[in-house]
C-alpha atoms as a PDB file:
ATOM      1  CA  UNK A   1     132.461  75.403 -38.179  1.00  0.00           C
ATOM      2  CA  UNK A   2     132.389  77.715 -41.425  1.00  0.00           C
ATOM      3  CA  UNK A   3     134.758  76.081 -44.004  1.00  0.00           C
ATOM      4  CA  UNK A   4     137.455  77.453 -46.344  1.00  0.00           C
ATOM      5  CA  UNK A   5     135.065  77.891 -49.449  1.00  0.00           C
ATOM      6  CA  UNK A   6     132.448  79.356 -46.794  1.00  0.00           C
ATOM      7  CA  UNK A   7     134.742  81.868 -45.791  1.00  0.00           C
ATOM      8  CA  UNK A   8     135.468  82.866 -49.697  1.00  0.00           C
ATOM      9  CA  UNK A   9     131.797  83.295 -50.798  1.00  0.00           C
ATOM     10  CA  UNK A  10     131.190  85.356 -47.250  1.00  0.00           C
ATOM     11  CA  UNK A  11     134.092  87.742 -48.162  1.00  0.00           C
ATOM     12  CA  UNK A  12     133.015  87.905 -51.922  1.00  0.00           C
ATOM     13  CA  UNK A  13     129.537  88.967 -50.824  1.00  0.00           C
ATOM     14  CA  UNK A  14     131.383  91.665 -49.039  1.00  0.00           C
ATOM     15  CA  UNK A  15     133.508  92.667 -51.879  1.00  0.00           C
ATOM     16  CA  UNK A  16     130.378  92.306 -54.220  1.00  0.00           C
ATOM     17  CA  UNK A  17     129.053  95.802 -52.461  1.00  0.00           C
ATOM     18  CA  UNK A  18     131.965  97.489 -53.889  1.00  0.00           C
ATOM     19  CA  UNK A  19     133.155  96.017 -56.937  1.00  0.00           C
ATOM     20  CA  UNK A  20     131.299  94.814 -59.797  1.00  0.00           C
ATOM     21  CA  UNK A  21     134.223  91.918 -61.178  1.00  0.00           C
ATOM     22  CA  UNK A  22     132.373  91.114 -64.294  1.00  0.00           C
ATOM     23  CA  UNK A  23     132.914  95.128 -65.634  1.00  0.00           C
ATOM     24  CA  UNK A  24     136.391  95.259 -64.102  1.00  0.00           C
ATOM     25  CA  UNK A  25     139.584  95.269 -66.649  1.00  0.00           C
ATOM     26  CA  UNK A  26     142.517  93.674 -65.516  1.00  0.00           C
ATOM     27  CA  UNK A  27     144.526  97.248 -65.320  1.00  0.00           C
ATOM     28  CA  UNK A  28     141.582  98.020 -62.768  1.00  0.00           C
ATOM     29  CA  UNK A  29     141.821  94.971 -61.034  1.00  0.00           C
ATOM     30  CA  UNK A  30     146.001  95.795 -60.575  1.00  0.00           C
ATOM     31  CA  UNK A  31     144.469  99.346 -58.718  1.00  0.00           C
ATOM     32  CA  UNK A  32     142.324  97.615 -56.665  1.00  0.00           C
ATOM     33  CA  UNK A  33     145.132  95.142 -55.855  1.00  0.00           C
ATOM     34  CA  UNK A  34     147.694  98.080 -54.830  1.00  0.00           C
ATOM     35  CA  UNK A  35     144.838  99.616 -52.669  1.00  0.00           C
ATOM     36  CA  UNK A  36     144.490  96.234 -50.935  1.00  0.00           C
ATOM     37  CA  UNK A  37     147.851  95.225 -50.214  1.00  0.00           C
ATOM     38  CA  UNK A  38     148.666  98.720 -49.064  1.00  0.00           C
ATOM     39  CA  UNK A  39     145.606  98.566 -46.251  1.00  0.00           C
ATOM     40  CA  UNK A  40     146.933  95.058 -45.537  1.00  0.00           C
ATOM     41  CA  UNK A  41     150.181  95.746 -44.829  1.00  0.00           C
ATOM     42  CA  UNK A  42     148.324  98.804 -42.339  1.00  0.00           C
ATOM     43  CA  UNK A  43     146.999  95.956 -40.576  1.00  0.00           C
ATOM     44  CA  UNK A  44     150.163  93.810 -40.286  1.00  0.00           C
ATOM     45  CA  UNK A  45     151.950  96.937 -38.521  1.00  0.00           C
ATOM     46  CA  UNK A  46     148.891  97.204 -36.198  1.00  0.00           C
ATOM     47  CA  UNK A  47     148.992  93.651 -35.422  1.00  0.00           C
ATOM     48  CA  UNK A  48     153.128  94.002 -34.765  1.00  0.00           C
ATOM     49  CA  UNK A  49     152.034  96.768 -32.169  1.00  0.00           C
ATOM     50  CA  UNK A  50     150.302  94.321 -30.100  1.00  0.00           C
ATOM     51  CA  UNK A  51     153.466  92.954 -29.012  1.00  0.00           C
ATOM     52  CA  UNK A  52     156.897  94.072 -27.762  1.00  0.00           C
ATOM     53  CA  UNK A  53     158.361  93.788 -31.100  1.00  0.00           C
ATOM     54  CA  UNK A  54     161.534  96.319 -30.606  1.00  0.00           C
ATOM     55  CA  UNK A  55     164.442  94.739 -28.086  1.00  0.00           C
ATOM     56  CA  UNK A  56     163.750  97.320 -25.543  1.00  0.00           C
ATOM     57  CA  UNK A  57     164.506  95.581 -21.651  1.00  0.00           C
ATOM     58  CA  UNK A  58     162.627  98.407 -19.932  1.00  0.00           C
ATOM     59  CA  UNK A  59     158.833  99.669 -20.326  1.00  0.00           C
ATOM     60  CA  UNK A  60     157.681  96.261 -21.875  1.00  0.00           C
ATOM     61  CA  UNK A  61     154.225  95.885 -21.995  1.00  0.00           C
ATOM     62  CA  UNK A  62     151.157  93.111 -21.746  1.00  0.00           C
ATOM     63  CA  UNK A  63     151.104  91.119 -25.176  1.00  0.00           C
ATOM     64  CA  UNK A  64     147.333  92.475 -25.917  1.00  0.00           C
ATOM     65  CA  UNK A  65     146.694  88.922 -27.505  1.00  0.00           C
ATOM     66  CA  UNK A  66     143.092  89.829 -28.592  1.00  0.00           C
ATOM     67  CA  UNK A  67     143.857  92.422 -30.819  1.00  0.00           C
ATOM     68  CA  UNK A  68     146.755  90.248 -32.895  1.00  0.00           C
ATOM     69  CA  UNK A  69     143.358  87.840 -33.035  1.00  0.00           C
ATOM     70  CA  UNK A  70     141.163  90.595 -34.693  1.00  0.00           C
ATOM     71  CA  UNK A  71     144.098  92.445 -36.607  1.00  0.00           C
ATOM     72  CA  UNK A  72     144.870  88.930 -38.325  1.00  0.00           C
ATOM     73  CA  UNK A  73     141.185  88.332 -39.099  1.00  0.00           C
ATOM     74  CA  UNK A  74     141.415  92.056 -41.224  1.00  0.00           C
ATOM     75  CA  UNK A  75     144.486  90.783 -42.743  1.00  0.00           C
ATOM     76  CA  UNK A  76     143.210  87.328 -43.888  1.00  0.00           C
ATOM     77  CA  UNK A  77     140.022  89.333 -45.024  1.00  0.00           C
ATOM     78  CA  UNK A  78     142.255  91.718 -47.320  1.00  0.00           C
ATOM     79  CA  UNK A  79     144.097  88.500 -48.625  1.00  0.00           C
ATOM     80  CA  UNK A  80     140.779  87.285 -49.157  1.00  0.00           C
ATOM     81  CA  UNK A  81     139.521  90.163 -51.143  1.00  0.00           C
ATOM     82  CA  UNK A  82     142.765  90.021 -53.327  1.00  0.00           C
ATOM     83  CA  UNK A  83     141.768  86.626 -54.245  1.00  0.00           C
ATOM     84  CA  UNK A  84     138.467  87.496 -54.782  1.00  0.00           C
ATOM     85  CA  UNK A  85     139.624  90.374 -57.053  1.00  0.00           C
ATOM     86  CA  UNK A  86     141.723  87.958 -59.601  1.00  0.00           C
ATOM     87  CA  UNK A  87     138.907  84.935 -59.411  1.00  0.00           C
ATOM     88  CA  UNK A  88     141.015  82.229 -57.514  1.00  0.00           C
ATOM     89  CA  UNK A  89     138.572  79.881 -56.330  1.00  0.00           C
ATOM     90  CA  UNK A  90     139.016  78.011 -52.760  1.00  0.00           C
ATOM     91  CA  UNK A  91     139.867  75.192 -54.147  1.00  0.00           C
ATOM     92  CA  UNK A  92     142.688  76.772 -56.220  1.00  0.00           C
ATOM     93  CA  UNK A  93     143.911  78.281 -52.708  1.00  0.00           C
ATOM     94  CA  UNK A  94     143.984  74.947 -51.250  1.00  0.00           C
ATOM     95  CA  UNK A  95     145.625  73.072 -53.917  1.00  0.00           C
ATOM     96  CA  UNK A  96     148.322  75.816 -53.665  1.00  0.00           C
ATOM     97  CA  UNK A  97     148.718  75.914 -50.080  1.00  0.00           C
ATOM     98  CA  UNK A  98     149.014  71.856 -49.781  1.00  0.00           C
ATOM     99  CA  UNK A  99     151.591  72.496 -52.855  1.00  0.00           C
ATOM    100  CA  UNK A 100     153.506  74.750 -50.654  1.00  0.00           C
ATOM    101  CA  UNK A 101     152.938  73.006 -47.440  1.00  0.00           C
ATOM    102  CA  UNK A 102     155.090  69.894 -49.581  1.00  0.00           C
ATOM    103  CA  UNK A 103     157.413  72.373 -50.566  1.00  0.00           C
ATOM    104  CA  UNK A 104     158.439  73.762 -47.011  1.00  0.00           C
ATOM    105  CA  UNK A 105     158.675  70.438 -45.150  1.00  0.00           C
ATOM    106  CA  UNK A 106     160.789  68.700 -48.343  1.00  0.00           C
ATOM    107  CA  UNK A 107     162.654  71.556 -48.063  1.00  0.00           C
ATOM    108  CA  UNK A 108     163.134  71.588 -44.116  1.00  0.00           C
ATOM    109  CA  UNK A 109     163.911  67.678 -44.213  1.00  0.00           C
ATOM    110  CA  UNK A 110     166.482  67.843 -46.910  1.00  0.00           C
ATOM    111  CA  UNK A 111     168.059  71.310 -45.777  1.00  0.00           C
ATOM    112  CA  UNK A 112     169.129  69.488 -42.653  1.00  0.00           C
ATOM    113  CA  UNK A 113     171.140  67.042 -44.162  1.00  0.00           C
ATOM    114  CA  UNK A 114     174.688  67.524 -44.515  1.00  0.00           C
ATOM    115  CA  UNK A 115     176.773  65.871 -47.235  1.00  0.00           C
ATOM    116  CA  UNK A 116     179.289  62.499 -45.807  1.00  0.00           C
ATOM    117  CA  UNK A 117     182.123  63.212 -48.020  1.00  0.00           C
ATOM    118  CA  UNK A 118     181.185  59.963 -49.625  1.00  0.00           C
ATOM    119  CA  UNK A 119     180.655  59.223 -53.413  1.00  0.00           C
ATOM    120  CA  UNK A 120     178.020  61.365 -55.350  1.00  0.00           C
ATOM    121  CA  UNK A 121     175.877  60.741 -58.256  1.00  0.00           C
ATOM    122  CA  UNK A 122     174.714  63.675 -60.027  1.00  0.00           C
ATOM    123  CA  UNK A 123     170.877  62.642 -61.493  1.00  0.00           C
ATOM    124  CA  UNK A 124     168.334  64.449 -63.946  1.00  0.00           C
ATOM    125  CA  UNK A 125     165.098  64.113 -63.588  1.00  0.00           C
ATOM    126  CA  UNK A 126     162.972  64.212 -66.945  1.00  0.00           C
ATOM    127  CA  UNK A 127     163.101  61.728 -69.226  1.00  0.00           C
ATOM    128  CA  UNK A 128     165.824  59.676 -66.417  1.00  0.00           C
ATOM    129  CA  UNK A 129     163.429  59.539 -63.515  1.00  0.00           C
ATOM    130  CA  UNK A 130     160.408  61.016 -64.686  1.00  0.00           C
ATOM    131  CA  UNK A 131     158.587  60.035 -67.884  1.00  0.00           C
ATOM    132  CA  UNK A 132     158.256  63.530 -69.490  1.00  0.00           C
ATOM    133  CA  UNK A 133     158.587  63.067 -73.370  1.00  0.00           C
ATOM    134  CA  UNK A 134     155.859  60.365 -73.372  1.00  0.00           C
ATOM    135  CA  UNK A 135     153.652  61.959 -70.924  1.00  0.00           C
ATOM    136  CA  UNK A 136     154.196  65.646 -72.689  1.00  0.00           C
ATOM    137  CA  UNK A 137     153.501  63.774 -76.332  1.00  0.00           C
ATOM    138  CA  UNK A 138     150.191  62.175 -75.259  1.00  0.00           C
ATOM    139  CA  UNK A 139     148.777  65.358 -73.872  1.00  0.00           C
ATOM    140  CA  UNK A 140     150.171  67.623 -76.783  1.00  0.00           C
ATOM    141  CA  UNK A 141     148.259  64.761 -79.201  1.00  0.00           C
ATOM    142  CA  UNK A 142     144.776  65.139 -76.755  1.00  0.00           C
ATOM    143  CA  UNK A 143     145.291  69.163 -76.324  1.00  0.00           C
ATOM    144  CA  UNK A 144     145.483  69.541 -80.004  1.00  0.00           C
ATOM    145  CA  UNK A 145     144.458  66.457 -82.010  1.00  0.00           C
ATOM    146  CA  UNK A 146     147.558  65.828 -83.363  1.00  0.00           C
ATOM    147  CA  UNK A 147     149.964  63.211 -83.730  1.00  0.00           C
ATOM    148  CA  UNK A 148     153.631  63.186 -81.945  1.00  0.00           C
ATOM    149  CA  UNK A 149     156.254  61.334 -83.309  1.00  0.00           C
ATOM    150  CA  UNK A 150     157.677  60.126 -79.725  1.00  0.00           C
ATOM    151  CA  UNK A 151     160.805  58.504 -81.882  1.00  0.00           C
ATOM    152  CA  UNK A 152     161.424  61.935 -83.588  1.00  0.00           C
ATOM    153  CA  UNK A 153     164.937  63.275 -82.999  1.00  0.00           C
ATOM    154  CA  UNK A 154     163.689  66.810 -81.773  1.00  0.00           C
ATOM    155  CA  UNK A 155     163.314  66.727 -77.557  1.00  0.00           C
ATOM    156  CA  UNK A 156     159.998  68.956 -77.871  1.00  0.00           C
ATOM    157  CA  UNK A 157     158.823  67.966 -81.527  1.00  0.00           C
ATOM    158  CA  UNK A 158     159.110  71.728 -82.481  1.00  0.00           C
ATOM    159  CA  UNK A 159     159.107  70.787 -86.347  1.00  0.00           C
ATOM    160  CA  UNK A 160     155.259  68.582 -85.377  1.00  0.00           C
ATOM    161  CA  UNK A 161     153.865  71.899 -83.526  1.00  0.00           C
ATOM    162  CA  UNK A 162     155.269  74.303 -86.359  1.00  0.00           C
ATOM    163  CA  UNK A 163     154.042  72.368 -89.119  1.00  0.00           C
ATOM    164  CA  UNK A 164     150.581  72.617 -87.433  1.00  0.00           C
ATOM    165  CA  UNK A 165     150.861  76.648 -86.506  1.00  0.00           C
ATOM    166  CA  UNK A 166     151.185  75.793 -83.486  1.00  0.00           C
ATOM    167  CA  UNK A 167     154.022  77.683 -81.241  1.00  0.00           C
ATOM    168  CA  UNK A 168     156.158  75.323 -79.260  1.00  0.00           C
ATOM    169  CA  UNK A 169     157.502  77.715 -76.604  1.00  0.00           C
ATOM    170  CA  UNK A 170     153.325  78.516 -75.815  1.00  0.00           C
ATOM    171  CA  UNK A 171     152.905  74.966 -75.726  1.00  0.00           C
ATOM    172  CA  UNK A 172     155.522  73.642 -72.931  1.00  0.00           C
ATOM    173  CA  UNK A 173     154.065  77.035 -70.942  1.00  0.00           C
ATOM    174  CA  UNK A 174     150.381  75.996 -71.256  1.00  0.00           C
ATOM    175  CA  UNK A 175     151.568  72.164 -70.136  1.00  0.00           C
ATOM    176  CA  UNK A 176     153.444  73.613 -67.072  1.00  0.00           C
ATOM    177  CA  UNK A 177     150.347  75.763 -66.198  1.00  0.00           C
ATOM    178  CA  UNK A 178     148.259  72.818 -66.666  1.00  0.00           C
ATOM    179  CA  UNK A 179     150.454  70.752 -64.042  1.00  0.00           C
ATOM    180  CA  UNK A 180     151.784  68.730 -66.611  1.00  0.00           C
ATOM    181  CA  UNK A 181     154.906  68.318 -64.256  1.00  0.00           C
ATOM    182  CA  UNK A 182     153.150  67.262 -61.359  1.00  0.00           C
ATOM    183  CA  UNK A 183     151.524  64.245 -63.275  1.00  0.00           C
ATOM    184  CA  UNK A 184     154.288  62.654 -65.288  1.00  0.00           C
ATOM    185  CA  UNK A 185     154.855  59.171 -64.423  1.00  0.00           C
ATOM    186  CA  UNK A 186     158.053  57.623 -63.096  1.00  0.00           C
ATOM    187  CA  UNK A 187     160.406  56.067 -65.417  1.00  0.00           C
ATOM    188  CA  UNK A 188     160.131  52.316 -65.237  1.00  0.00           C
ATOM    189  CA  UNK A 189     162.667  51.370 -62.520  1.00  0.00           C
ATOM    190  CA  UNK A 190     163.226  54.218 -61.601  1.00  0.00           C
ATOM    191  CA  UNK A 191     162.525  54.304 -58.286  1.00  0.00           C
ATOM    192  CA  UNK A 192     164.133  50.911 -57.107  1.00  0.00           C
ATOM    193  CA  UNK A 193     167.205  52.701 -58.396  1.00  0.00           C
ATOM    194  CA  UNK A 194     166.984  55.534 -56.597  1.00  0.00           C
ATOM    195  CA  UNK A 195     166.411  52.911 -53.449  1.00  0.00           C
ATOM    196  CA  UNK A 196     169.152  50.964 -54.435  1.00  0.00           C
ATOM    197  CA  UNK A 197     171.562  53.740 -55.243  1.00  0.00           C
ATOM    198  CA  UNK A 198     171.055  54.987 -51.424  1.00  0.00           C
ATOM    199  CA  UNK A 199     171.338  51.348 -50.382  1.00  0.00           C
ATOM    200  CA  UNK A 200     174.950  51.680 -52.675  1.00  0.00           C
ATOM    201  CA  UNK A 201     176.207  54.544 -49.555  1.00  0.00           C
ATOM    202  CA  UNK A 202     175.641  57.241 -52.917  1.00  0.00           C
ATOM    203  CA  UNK A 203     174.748  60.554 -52.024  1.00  0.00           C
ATOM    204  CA  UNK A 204     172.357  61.262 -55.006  1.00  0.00           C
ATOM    205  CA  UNK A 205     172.218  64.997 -56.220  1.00  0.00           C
ATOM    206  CA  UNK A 206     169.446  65.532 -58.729  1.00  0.00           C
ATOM    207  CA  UNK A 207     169.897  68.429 -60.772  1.00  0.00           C
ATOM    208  CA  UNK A 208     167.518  69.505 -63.286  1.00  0.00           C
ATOM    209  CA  UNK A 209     167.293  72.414 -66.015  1.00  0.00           C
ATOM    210  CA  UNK A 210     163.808  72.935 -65.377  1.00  0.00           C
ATOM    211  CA  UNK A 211     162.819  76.670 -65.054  1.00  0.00           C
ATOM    212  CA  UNK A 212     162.768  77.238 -61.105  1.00  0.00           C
ATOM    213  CA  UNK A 213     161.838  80.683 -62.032  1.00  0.00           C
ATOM    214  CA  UNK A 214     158.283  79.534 -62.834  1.00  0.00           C
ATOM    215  CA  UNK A 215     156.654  78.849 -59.958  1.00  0.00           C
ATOM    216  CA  UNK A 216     153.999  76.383 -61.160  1.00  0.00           C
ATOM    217  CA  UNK A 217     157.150  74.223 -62.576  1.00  0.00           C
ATOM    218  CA  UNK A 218     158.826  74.830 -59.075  1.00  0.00           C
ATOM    219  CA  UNK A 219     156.458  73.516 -56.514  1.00  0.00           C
ATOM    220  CA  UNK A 220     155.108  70.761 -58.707  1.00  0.00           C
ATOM    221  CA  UNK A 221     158.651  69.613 -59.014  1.00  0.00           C
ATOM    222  CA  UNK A 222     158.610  69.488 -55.333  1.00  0.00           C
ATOM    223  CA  UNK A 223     154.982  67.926 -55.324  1.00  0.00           C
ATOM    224  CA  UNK A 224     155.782  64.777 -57.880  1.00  0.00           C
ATOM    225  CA  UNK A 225     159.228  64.060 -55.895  1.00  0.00           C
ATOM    226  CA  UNK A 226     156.815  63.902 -52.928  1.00  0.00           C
ATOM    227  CA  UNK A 227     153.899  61.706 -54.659  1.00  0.00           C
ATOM    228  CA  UNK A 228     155.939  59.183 -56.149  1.00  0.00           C
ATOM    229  CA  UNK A 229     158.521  58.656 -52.326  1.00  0.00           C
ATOM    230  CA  UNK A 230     161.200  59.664 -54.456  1.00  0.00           C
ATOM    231  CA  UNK A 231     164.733  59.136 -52.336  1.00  0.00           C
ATOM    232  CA  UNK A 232     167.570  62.106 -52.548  1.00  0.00           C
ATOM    233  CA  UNK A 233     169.602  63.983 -50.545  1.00  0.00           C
ATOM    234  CA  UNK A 234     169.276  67.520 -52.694  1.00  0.00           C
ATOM    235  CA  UNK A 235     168.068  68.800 -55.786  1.00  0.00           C
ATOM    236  CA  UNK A 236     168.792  72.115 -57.274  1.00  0.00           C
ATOM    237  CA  UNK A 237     167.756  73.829 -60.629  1.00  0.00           C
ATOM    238  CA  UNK A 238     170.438  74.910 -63.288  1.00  0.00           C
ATOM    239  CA  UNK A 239     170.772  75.065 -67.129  1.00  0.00           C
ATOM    240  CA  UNK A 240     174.443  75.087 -66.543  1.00  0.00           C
ATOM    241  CA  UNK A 241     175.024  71.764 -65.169  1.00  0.00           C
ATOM    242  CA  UNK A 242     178.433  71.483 -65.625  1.00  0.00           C
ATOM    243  CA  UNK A 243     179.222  75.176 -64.259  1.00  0.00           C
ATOM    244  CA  UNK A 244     177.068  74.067 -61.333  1.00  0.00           C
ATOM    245  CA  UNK A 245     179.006  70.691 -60.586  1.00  0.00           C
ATOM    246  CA  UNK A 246     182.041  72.595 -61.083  1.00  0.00           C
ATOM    247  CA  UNK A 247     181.212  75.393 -57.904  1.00  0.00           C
ATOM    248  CA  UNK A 248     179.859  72.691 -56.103  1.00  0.00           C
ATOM    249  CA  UNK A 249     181.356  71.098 -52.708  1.00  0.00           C
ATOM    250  CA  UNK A 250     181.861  67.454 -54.435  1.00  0.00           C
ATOM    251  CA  UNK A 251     183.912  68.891 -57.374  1.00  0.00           C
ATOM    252  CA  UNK A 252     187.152  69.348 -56.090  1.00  0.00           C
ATOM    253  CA  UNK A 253     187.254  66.626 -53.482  1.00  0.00           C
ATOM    254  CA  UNK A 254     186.733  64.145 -56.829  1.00  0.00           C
ATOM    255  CA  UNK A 255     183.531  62.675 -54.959  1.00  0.00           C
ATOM    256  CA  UNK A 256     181.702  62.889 -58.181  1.00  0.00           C
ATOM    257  CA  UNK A 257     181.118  59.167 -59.324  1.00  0.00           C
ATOM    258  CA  UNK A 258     179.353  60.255 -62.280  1.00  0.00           C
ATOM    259  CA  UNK A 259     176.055  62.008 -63.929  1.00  0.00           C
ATOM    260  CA  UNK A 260     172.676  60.279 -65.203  1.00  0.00           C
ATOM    261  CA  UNK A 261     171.326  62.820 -67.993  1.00  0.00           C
ATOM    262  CA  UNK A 262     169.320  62.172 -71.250  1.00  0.00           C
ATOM    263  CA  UNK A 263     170.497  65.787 -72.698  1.00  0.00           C
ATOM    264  CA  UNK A 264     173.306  65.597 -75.654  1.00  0.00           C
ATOM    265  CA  UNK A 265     174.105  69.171 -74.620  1.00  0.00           C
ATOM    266  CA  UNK A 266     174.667  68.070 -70.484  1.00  0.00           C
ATOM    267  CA  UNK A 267     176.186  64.982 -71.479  1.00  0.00           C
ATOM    268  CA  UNK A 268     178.304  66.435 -73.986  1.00  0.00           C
ATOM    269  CA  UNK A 269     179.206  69.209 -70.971  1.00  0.00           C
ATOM    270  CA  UNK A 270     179.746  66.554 -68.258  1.00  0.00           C
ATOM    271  CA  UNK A 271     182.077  64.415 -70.675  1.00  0.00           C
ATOM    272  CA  UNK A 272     184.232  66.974 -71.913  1.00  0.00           C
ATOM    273  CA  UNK A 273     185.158  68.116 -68.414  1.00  0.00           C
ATOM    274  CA  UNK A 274     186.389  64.481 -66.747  1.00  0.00           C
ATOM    275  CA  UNK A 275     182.899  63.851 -65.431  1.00  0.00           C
ATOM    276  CA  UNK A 276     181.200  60.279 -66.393  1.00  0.00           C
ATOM    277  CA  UNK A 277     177.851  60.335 -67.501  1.00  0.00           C
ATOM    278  CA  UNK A 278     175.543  57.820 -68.294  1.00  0.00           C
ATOM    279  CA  UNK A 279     173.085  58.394 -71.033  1.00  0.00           C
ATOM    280  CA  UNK A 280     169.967  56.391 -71.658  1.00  0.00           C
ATOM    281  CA  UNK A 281     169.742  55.714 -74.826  1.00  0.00           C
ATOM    282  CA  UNK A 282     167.027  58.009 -76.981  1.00  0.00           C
ATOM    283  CA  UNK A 283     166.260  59.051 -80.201  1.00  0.00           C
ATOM    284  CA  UNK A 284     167.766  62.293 -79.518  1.00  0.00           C
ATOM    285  CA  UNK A 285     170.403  61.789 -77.955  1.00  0.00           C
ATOM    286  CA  UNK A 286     172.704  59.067 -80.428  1.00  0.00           C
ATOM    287  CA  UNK A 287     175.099  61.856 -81.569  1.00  0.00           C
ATOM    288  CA  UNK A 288     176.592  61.440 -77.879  1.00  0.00           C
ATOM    289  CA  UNK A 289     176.732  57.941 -77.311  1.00  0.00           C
ATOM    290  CA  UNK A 290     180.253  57.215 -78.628  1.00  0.00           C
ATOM    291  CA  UNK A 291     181.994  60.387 -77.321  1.00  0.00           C
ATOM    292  CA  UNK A 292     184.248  59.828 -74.399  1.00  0.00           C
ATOM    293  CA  UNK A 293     183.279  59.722 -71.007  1.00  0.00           C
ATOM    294  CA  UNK A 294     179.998  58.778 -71.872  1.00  0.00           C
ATOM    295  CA  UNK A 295     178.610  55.581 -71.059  1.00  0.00           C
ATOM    296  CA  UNK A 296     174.551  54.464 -72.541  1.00  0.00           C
ATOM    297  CA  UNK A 297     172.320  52.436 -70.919  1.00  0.00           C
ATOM    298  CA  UNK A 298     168.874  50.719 -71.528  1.00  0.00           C
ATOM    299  CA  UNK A 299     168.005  49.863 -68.695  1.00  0.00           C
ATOM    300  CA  UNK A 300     168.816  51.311 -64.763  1.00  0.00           C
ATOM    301  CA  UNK A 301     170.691  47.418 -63.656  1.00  0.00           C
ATOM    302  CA  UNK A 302     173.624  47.803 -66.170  1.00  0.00           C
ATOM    303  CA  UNK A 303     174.696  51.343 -63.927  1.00  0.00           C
ATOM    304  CA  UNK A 304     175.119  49.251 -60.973  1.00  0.00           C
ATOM    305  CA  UNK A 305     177.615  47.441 -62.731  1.00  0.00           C
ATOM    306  CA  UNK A 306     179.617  50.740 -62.872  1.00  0.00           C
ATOM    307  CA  UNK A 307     179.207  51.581 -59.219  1.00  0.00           C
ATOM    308  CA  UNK A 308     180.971  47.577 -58.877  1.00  0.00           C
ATOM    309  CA  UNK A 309     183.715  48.546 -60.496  1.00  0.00           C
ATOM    310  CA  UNK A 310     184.124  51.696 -59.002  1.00  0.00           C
ATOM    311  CA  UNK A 311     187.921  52.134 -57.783  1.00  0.00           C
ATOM    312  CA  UNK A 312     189.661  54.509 -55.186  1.00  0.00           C
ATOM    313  CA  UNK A 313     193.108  55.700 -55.378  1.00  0.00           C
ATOM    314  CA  UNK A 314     195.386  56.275 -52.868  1.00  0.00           C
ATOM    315  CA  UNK A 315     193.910  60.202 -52.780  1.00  0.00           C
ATOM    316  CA  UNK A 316     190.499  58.499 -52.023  1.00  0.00           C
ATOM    317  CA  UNK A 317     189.238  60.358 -55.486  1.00  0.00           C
ATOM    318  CA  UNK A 318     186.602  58.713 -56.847  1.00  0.00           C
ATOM    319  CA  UNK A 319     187.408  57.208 -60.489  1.00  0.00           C
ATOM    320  CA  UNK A 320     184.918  55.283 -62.705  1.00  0.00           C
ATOM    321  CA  UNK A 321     186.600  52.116 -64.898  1.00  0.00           C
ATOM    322  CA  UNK A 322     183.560  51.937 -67.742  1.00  0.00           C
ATOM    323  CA  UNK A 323     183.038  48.534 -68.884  1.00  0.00           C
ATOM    324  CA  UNK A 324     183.897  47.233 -72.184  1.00  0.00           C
END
């Protein structure tokens, strides 16, 4: 049986007769592209007219299943030859498609669940369930040879990369590219409390400010929550946290038992607006730990002590008592 990478170097060889790739510039390439999608989306409408696609009861005919066979073989070859085109290798195809295949089924499982009206915790993920300023610092130090300050008081150690010429906002893009989000590590702990705040009846909202819009942060978000078994009921992406909490279904019912975010700017957001949050305690974060509503923590035990002494008035809304 011909394999994956088989079926790329047989429909290379093809493209080969017609396109030289090593003389091609990348505004060629896009022509080519346009040309290719156009003559595969000929081929999708021919394979649509092998079955009874419009909602006609009278002169229906045979499904003519050998020709949807053939017609998707010329539209697999197109994709094929677009692939080809931009130099994605079959193992690049099947890393992404195993990426998305995570994506789809995390996504089916958790779009079936429906919220229980019971207490919600509102959880970020880097640097409170995954390990991202350590793991980010140690590959910024191999990637460029020099040293992080992991203790400095800047979240991305912009005034590090400046000082060596190097721009930040082009380094944090070359880590995502890289997959530097798929292989943080967990937080220590961090997944026992996840376990145990389930165990707790919380319904546990992560919400993170990563950019959804890039689409190698996206599905590797979706890829680490599925490597490391990590237990929620929903995550969304927002750099408005507050805003989002606000328009969300737990806001108004007072089901919000409180956030978990590292950011001064969230926390600062969450407090100001009647919404606990618990802070772990960071180098760049202590201009936050004394405001109100805030409470800091060291370690993931001393927020079950909160959930203890949660209390519920006679309106059911969920109120936090912080300890001393």
């Amino acid at each position: 049986m011909i394999s994956v990478k088989e079926l790329f170097k047989s429909q290379k060889e093809f493209n080969d007769l017609f396109y030289d790739l090593e003389s091609l510039s990348d505004d060629e390439k896009e022509e080519i592209t346009k040309s290719l999608s156009l003559a595969l989306h000929s081929e999708v409408s021919s394979l649509i007219s092998a079955i009874n696609f419009k909602d006609h009861k009278h002169n229906r005919r045979e499904i003519d299943k050998c020709k949807i066979l053939f017609e998707s073989v010329d539209a697999f070859r197109y994709i094929l030859s677009i692939l080809n085109i931009w130099e994605i290798s079959s193992d690049n195809f099947l890393k992404a498609f195993d990426d998305k295949d995570v994506f789809l089924n995390l996504r089916h499982s958790h779009g079936k669940k429906r919220w229980n009206k019971g207490p919600v915790v509102i959880v970020d993920i880097d640097d409170v369930i995954a390990d991202f300023r350590n793991n980010f610092s140690s590959w910024v130090e191999n990637r460029y040879n020099i040293d992080i300050d992991v203790e400095s008081p800047e979240y991305y150690f912009i005034t590090d990369l400046v000082k060596h010429g190097i721009n930040p906002e082009g380094v944090f893009l070359d880590f995502v590219a890289e997959g530097g989000f798929r292989s943080l590590s967990p937080v220590e702990g961090a997944v026992e409390f996840l376990k145990g705040l389930r165990e707790r009846g919380c319904w546990i909202q992560l919400l993170t400010a990563r950019p959804a819009d890039n689409i190698r942060c996206f599905y590797d978000t979706y890829g680490w929550l599925s490597d490391h078994d990590i237990v929620f009921d929903k995550i969304e992406f927002s750099t408005e946290k507050f805003r989002w909490c606000a328009t969300s279904e737990y806001y108004d019912s007072g089901s919000i038992l409180f956030a978990i975010d590292d950011s001064p700017k969230h926390a600062e957001d969450y407090s100001q607006h009647g919404i606990k949050c618990c802070v772990p305690m960071k180098s760049y974060n202590k201009q936050v730990w004394k405001n109100d509503n805030i409470i800091t923590f060291s370690k993931f035990e001393e927020i079950f002590k909160i959930i203890e002494n949660t209390q519920y008035n006679d309106q059911s809304r969920r109120k936090i008592n912080a300890p001393e």
